[in-house]
N, C-alpha and C. Protein backbone atom coordinates (compact mmCIF):
# COMPACT_ATOMS: atom_id res chain seq x y z
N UNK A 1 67.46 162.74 17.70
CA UNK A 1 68.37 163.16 16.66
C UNK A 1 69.30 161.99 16.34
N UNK A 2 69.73 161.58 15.19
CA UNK A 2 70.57 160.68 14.83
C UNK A 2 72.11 161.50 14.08
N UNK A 3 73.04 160.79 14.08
CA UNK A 3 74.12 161.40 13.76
C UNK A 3 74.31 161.86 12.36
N UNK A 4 72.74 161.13 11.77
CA UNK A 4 73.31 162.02 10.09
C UNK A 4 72.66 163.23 9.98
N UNK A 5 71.81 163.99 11.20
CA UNK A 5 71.02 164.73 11.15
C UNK A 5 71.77 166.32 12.09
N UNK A 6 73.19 165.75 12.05
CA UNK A 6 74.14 167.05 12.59
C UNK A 6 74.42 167.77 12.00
N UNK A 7 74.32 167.84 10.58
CA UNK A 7 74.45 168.74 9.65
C UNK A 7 73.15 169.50 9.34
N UNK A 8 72.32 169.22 9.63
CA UNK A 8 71.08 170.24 9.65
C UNK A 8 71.11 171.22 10.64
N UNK A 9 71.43 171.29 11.80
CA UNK A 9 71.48 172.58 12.79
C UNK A 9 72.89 173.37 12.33
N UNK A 10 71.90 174.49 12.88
CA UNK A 10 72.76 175.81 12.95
C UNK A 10 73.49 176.54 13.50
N UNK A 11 73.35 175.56 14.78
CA UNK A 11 73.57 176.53 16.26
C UNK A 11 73.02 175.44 16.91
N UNK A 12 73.66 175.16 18.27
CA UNK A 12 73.82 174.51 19.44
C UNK A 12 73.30 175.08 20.88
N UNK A 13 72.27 175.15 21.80
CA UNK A 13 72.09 175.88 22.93
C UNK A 13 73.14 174.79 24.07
N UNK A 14 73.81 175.26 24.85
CA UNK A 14 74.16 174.54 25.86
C UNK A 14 73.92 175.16 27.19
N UNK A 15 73.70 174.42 28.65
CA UNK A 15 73.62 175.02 29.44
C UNK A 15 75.12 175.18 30.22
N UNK A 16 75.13 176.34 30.73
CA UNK A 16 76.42 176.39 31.62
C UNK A 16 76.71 175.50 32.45
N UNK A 17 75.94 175.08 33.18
CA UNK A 17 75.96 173.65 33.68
C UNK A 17 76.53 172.43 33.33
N UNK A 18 75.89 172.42 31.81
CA UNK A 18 76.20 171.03 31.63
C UNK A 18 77.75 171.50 30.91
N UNK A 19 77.96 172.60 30.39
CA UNK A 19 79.30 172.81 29.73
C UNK A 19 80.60 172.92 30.42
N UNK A 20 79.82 173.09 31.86
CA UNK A 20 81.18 172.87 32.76
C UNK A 20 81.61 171.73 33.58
N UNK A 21 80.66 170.39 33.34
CA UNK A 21 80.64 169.27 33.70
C UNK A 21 79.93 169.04 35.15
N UNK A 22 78.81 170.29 35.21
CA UNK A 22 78.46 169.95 36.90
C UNK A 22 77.22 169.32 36.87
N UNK A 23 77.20 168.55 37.54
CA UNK A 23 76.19 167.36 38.10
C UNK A 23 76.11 165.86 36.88
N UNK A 24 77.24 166.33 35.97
CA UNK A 24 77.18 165.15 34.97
C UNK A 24 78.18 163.84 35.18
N UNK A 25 78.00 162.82 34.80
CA UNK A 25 79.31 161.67 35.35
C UNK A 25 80.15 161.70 33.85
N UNK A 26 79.10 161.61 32.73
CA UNK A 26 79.81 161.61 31.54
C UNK A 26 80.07 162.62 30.63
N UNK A 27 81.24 163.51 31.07
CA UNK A 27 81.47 164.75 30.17
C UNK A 27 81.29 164.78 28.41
N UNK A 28 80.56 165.38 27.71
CA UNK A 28 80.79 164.85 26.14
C UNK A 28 80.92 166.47 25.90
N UNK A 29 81.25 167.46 26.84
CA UNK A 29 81.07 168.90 26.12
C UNK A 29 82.50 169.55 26.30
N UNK A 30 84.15 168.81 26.42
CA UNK A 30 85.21 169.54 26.41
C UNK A 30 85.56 170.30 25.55
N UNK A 31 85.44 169.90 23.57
CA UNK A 31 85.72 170.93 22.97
C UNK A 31 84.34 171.71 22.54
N UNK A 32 83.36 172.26 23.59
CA UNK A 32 82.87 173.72 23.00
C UNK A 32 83.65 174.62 24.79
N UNK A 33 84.41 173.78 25.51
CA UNK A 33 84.88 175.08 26.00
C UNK A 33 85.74 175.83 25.85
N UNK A 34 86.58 175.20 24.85
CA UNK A 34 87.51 176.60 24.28
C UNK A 34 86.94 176.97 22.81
N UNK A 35 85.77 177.02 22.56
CA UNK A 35 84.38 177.69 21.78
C UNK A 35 84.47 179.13 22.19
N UNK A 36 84.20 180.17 21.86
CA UNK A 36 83.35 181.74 22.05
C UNK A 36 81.83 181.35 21.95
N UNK A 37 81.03 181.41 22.67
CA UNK A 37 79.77 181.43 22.54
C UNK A 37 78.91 182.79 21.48
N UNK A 38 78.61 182.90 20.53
CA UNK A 38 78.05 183.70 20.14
C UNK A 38 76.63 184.49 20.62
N UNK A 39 76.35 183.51 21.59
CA UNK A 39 75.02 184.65 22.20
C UNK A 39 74.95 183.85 23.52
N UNK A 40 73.90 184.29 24.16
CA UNK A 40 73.48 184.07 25.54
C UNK A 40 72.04 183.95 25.58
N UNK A 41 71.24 183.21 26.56
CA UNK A 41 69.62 183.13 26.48
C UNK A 41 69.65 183.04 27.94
N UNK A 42 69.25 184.20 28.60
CA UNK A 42 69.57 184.41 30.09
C UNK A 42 70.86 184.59 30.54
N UNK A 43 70.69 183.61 31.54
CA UNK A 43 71.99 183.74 31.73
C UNK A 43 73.06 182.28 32.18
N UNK A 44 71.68 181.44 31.82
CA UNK A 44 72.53 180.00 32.06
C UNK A 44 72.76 178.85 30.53
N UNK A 45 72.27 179.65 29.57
CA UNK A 45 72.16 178.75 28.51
C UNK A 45 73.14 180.09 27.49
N UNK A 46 74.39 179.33 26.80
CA UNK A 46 74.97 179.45 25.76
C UNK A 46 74.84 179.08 24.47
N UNK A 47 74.99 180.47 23.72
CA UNK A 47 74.45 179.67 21.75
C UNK A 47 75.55 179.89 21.52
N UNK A 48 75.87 178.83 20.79
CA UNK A 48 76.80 178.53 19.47
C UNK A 48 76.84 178.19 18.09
N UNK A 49 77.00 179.08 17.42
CA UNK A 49 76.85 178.95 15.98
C UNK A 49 78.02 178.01 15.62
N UNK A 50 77.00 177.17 14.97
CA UNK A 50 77.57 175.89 14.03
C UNK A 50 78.82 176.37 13.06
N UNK A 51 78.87 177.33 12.59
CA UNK A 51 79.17 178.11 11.03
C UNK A 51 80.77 178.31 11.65
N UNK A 52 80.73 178.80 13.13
CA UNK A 52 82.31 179.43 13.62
C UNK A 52 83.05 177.88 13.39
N UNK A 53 84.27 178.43 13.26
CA UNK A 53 85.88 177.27 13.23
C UNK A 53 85.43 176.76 14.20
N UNK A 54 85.63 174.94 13.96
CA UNK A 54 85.60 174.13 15.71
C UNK A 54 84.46 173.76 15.94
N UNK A 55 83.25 174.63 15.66
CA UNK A 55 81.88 174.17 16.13
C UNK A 55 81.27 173.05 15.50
N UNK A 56 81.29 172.90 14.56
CA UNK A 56 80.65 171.14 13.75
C UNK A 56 81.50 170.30 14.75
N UNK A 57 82.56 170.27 14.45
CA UNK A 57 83.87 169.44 14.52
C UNK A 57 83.51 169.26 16.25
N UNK A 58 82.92 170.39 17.08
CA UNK A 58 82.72 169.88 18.61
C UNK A 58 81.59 169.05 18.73
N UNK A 59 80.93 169.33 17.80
CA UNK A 59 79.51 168.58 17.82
C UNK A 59 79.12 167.24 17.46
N UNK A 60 80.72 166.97 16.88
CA UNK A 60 80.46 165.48 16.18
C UNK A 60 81.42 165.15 17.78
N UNK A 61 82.09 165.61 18.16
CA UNK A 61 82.85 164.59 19.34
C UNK A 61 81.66 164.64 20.51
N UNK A 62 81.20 165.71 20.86
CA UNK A 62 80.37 165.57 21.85
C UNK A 62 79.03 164.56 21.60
N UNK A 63 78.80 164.45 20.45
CA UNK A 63 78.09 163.16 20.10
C UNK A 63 78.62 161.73 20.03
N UNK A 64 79.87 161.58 20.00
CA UNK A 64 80.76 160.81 19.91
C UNK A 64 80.68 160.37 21.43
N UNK A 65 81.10 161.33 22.37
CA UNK A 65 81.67 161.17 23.66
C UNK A 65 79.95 160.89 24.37
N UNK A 66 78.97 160.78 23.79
CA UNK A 66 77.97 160.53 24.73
C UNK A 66 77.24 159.23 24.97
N UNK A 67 76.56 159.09 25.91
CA UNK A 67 76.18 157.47 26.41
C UNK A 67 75.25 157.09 25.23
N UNK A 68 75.27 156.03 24.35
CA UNK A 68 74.07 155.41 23.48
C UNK A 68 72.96 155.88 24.04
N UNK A 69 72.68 155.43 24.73
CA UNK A 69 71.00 155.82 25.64
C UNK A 69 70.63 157.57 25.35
N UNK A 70 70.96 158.18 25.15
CA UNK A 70 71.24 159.77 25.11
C UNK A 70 70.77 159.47 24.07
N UNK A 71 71.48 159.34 23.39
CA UNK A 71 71.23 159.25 21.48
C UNK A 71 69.84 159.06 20.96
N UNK A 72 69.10 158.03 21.50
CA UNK A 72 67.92 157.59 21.69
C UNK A 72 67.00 158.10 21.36
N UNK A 73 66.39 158.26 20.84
CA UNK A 73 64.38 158.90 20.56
C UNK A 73 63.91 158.34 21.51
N UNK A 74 62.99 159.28 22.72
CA UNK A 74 61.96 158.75 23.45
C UNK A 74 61.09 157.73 22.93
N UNK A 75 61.08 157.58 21.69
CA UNK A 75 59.72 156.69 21.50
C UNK A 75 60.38 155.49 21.34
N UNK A 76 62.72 155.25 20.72
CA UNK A 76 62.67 154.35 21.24
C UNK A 76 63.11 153.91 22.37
N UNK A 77 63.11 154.86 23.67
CA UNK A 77 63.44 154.00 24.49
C UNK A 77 62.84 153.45 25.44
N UNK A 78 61.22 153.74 24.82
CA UNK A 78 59.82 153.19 25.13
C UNK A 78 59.86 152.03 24.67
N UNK A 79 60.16 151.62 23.80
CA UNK A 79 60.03 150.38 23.08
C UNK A 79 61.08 149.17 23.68
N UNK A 80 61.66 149.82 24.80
CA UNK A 80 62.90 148.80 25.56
C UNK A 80 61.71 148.05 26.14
């Protein structure tokens, strides 16, 4: 995914895990935790609709706040 392609989703899945910063060194998910999650998929993955107040706006920092390498397409970081 590239950053001009954040405006095409609708909704965000996150895992509880990663939304609460466990086992990660580089947090990029602080503002979807004062988010409402609009649904649930089990019981470890949270949806968030894009559309609610806050949610774009978390999605551009948590893209912001993440390592280059993340950002990446597998195919290019085959090409390293």
């Amino acid at each position: 995914m590239r950053v001009d392609q954040l405006d095409d989703y609708d909704a965000i899945a996150i895992s509880v895990n990663r939304l609460n910063g466990v086992y990660i060194w580089n947090d990029a998910l602080p503002c979807f935790r004062s988010l409402k999650p609009t649904a649930s998929a089990g019981y470890s993955i949270l949806l968030f609709d894009l559309a609610q107040p806050g949610a774009r706006e978390a999605l551009r920092a948590a893209w912001d706040a993440s390592p280059s390498r993340a950002r990446r397409m597998p195919s290019e970081q085959d090409a390293e």
